[in-house]
N, C-alpha and C. Protein backbone atom coordinates (compact mmCIF):
# COMPACT_ATOMS: atom_id res chain seq x y z
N UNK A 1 64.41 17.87 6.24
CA UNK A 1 64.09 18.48 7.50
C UNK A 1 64.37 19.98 7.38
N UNK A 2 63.30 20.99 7.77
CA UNK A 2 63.87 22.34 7.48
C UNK A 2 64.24 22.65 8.74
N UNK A 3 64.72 24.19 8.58
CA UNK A 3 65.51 24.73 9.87
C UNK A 3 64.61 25.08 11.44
N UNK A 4 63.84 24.81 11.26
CA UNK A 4 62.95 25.05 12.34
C UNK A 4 62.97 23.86 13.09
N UNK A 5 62.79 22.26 12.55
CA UNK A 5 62.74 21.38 12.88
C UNK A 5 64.06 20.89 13.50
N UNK A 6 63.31 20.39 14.87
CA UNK A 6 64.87 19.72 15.87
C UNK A 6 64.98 18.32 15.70
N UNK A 7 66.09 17.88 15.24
CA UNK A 7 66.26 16.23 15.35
C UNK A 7 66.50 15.92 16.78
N UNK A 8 65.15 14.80 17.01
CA UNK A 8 65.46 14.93 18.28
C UNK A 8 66.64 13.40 18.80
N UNK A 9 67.51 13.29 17.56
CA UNK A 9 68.89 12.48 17.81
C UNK A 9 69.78 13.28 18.11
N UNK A 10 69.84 14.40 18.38
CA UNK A 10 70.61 15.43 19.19
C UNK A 10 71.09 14.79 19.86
N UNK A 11 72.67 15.03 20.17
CA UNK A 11 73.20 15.19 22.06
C UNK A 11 72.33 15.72 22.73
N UNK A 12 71.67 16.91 22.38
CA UNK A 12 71.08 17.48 23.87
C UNK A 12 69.93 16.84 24.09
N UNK A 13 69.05 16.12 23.10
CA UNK A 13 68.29 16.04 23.56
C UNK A 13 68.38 13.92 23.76
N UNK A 14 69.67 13.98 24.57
CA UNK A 14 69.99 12.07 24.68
C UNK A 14 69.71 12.12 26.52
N UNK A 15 69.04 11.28 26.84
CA UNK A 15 69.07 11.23 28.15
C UNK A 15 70.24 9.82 28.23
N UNK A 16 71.29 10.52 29.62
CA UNK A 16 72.47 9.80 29.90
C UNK A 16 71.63 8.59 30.88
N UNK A 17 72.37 7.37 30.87
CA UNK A 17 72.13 6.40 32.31
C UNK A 17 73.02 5.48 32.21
N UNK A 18 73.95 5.32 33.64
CA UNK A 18 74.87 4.71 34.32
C UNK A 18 76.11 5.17 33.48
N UNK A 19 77.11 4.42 34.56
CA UNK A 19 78.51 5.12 34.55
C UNK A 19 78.56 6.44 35.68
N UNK A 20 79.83 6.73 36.14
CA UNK A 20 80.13 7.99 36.59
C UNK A 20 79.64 9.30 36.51
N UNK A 21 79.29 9.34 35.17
CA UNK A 21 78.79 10.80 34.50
C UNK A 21 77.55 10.88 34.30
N UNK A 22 76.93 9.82 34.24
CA UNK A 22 74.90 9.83 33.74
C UNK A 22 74.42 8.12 35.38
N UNK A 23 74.10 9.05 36.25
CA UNK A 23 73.76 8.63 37.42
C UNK A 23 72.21 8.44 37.17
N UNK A 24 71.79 6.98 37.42
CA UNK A 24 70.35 6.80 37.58
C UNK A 24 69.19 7.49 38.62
N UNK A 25 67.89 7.89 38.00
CA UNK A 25 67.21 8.65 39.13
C UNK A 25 67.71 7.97 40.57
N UNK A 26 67.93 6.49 40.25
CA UNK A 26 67.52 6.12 41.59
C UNK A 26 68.60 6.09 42.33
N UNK A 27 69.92 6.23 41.40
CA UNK A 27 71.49 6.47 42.70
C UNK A 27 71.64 7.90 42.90
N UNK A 28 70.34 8.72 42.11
CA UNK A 28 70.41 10.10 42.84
C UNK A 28 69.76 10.27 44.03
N UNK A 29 69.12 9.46 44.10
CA UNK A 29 67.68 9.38 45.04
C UNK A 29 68.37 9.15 46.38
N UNK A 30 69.83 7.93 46.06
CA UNK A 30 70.30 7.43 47.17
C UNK A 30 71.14 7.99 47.79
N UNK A 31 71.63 8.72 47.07
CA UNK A 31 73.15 9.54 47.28
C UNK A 31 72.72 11.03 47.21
N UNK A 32 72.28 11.94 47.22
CA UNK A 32 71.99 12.97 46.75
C UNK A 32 71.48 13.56 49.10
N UNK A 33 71.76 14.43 49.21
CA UNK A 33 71.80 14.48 50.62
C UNK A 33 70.45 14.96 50.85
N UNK A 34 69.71 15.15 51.73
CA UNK A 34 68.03 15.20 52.11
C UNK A 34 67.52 16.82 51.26
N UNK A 35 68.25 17.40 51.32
CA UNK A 35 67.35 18.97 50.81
C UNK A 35 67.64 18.73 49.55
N UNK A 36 68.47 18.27 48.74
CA UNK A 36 68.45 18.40 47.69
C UNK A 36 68.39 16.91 46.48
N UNK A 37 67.45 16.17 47.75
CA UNK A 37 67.11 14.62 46.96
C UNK A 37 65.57 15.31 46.94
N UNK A 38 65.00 16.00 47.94
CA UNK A 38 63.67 16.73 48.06
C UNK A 38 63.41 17.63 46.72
N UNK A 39 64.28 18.53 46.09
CA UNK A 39 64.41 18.94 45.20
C UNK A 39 64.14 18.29 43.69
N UNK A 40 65.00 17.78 43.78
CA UNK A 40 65.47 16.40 42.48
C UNK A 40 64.24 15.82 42.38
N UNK A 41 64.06 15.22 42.96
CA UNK A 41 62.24 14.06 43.37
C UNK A 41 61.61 15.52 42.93
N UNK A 42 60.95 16.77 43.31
CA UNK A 42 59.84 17.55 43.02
C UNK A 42 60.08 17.45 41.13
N UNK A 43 61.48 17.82 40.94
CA UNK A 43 62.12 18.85 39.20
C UNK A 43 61.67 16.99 38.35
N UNK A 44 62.29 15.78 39.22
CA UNK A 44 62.41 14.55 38.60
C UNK A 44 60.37 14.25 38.34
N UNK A 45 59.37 14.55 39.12
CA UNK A 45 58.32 13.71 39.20
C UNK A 45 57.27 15.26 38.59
N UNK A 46 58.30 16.59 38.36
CA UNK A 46 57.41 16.92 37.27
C UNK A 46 57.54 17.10 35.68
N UNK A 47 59.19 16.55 35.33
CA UNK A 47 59.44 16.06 34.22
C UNK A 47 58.94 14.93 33.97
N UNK A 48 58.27 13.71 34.83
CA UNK A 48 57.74 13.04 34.29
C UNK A 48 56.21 12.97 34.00
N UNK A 49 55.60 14.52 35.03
CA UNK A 49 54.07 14.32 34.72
C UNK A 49 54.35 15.06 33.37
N UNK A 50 55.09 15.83 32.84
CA UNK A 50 55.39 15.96 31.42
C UNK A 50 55.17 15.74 30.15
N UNK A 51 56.04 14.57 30.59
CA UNK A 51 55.94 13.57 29.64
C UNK A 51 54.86 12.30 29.48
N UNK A 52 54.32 12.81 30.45
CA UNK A 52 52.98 11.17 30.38
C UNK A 52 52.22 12.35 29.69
N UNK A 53 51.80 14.01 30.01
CA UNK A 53 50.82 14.70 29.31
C UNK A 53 51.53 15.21 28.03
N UNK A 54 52.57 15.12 27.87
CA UNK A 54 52.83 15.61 26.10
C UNK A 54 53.55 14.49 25.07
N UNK A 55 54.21 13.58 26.06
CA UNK A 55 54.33 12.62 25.24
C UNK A 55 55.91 12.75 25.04
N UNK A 56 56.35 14.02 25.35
CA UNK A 56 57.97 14.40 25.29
C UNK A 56 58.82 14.36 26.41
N UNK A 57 59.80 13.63 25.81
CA UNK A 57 60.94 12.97 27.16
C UNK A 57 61.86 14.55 27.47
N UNK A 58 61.63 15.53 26.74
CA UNK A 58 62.25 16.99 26.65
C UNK A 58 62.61 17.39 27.92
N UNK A 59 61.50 17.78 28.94
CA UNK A 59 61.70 17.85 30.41
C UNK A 59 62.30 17.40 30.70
N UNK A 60 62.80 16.27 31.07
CA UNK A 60 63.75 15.05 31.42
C UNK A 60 64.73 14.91 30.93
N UNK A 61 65.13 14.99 29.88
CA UNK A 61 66.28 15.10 29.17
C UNK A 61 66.74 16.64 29.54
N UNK A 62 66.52 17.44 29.40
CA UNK A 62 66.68 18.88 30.15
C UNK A 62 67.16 18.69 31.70
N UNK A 63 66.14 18.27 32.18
CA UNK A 63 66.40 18.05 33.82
C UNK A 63 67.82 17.49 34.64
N UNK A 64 67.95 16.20 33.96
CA UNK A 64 68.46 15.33 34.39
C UNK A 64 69.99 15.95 34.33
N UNK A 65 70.42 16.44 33.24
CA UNK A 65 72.46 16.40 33.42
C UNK A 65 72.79 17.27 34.67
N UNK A 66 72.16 18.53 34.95
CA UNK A 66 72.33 19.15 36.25
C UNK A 66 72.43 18.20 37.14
N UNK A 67 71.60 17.32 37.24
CA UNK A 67 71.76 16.60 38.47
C UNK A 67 72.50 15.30 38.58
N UNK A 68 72.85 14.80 37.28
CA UNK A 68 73.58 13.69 37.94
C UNK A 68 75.14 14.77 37.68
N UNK A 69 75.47 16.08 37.08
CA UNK A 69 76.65 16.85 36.96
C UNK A 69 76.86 16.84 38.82
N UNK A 70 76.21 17.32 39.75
CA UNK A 70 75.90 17.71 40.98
C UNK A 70 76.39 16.33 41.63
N UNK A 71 75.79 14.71 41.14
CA UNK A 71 76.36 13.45 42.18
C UNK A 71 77.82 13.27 41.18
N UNK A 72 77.94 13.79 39.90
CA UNK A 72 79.44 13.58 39.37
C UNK A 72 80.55 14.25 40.11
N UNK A 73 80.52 15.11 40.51
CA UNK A 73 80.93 16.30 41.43
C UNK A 73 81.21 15.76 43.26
N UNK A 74 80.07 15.41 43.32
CA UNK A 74 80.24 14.59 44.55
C UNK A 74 80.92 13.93 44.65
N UNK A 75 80.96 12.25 43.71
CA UNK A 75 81.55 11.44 43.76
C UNK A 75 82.79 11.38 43.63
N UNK A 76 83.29 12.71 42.95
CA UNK A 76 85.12 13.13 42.24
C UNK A 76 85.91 13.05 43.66
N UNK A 77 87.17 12.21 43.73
CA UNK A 77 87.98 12.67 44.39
C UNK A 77 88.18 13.62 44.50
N UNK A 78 88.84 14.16 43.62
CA UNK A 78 88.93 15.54 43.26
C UNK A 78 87.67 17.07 44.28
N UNK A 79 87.07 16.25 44.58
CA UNK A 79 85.78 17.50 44.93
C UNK A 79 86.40 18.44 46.18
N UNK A 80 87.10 18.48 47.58
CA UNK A 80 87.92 19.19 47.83
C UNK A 80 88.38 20.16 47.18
N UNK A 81 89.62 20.03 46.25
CA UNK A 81 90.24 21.08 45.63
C UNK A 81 89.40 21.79 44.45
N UNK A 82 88.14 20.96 44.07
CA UNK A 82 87.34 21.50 42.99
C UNK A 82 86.60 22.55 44.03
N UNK A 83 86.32 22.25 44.95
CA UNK A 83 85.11 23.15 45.69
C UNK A 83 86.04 24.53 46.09
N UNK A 84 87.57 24.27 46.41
CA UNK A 84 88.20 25.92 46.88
C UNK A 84 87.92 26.45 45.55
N UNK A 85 88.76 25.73 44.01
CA UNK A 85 88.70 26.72 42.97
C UNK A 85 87.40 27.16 42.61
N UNK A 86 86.49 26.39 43.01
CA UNK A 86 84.84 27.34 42.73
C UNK A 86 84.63 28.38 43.42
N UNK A 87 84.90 28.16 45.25
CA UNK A 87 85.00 29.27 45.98
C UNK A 87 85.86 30.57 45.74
N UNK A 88 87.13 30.15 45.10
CA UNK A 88 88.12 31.43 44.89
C UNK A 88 87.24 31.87 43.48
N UNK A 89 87.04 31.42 42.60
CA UNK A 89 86.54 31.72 41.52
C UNK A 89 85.40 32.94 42.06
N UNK A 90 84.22 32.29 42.91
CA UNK A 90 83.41 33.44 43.43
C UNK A 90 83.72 34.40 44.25
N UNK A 91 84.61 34.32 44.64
CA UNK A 91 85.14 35.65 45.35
C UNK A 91 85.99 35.88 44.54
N UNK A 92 87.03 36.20 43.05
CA UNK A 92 87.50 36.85 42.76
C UNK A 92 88.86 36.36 42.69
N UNK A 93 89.29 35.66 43.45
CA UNK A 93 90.48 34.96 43.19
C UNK A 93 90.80 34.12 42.30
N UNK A 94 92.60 34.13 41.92
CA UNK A 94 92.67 33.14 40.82
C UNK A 94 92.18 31.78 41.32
N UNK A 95 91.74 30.86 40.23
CA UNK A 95 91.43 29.46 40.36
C UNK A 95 92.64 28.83 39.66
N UNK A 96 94.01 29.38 38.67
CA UNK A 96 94.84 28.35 38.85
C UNK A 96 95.74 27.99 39.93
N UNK A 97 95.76 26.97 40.47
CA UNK A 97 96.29 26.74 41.89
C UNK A 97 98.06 27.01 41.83
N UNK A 98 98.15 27.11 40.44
CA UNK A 98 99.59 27.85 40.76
C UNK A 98 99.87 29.03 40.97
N UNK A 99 98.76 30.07 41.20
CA UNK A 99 98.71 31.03 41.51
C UNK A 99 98.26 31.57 42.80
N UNK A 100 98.01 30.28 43.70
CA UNK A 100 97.52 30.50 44.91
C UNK A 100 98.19 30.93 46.30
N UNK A 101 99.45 30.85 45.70
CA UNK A 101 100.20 31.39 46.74
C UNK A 101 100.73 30.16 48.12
N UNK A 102 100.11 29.15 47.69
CA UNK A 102 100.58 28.44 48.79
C UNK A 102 100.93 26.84 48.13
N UNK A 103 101.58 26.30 48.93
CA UNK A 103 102.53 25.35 48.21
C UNK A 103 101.83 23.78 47.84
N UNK A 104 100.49 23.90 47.85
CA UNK A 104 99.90 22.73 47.78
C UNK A 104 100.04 21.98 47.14
């Protein structure tokens, strides 16, 4: 195989399904809240006209970790205290919470 050529047994190019971390189109479909299941369905149904015209699952495999990363995120207990340190993060503040100044 020369250097130009991509194996496409890559990680990147593995499409994830089920478990926590690789969410099926269709528990995105279910769970995913109205503006951004509208989204998902447009990015999801033109990675697949894609792939019916080139024959490559690429689109889709591309597509997909954003979005089940987005219902992984959701689903985290954790998503509360993940969502301040994203917020402090964008405004400039520290995100280690031992630095937050308050006793949480």
């Amino acid at each position: 195989m020369d250097e130009q050529t991509t194996d496409p047994r890559l990680p990147q190019h593995t499409i994830g399904f089920g478990g926590p971390e690789h969410a099926t189109p269709a528990e995105l479909r279910t769970e995913l809240p109205d503006d951004l299941r509208m989204e998902f369905e447009e990015e999801y149904q033109a990675a697949l006209n894609e792939a019916n015209v080139n024959g490559s699952l690429q689109a889709l495999a591309e597509m997909l970790p954003p979005w089940q990363g987005e219902l992984a995120r959701r689903r985290s207990p954790d998503r509360p205290e993940m969502e301040e340190t994203i917020r402090r993060l964008d405004t400039g503040l520290p995100a280690d919470r031992a630095q937050w100044g308050d006793p949480g």
